[in-house]
Protein backbone atom coordinates (compact mmCIF):
# COMPACT_ATOMS: atom_id res chain seq x y z
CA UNK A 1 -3.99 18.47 27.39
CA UNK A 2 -1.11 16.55 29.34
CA UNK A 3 -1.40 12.52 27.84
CA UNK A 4 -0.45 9.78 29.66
CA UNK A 5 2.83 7.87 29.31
CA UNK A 6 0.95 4.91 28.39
CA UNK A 7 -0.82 7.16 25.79
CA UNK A 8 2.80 7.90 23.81
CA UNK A 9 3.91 4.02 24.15
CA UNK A 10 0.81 2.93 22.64
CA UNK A 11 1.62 5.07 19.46
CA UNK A 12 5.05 4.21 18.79
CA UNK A 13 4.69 0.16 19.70
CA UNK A 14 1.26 0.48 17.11
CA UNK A 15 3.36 2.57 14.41
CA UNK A 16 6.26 -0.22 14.87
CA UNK A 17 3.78 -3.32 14.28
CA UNK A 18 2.40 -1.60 11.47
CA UNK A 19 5.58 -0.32 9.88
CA UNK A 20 7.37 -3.52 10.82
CA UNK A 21 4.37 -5.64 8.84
CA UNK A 22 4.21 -3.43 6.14
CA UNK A 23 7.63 -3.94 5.10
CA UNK A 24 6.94 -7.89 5.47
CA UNK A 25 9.46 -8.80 8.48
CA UNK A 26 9.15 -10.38 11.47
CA UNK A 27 10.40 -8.93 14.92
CA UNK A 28 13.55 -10.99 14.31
CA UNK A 29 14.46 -9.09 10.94
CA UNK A 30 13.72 -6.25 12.07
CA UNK A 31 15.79 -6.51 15.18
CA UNK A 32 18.69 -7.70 13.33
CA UNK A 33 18.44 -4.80 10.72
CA UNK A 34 18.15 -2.30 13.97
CA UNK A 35 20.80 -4.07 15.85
CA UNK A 36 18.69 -4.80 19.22
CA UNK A 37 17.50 -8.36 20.26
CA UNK A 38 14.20 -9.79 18.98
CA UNK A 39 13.48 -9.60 22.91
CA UNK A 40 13.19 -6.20 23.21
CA UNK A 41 11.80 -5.59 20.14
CA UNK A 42 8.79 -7.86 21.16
CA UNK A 43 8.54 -6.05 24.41
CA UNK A 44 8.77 -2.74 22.75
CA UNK A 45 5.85 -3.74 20.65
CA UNK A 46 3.97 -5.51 23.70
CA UNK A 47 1.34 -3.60 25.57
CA UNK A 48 2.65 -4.96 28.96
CA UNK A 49 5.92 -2.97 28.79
CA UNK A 50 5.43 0.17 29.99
CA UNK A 51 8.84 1.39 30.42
CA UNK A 52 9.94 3.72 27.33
CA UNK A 53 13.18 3.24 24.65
CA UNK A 54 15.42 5.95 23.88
CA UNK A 55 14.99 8.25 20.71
CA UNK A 56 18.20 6.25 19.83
CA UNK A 57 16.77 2.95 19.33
CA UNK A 58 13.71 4.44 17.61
CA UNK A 59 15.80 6.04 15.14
CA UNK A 60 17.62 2.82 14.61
CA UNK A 61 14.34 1.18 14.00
CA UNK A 62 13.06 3.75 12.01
CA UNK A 63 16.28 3.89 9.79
CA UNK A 64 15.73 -0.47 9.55
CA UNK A 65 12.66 0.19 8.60
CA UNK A 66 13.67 2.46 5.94
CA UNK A 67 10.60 5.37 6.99
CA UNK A 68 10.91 8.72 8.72
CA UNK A 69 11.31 8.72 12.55
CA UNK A 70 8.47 10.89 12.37
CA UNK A 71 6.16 8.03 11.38
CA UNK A 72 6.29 6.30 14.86
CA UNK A 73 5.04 9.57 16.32
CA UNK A 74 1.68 9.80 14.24
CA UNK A 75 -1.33 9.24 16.33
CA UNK A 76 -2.87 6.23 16.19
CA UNK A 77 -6.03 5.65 13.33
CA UNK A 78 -9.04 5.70 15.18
C-alpha cells in the first residue's frame, strides 16, 4: 500500500509534539537545542505545512531530544 505524503508528515510532526512534551520543552528549547528557529519548528509540527524537512534536521531534533531517530517514524497510536 503506497501512503500519502500527508500520511508520513502527520507521523513525524505527532512523534515531535509528543517527544518534544515529554521531555518538558517548548518549541523554543527545542529549537535552540536542534539549532533551527522556533519558526520552523512550529511549522514542522503544524498540520498546515505540508512541505517535508530533511532526514538532517530530524536527526538534529531527534539527537535534541535525546531519543532514537527511529522514534519519529513509529506510526501514530490509534
Amino acid at each position: 500500500m503506497m501512503h500519502s505524503d500527508t500520511y508520513y508528515f502527520d507521523i513525524i510532526r505527532y512523534n515531535i509534539k509528543k517527544h518534544r512534551e515529554a521531555a518538558g520543552l517548548t518549541q523554543q528549547q527545542l529549537a535552540d537545542k536542534a539549532g533551527i528557529t522556533m519558526n520552523y519548528l512550529a511549522k514542522i509540527e503544524s498540520k498546515k505545512m505540508q512541505r517535508g524537512c530533511t532526514v538532517v534536521i530530524i536527526g538534529r531534533i531527534a539527537d535534541a531530544l535525546d531519543i532514537d531517530i527511529r522514534e519519529l517514524f513509529k506510526p501514530l497510536d490509534k
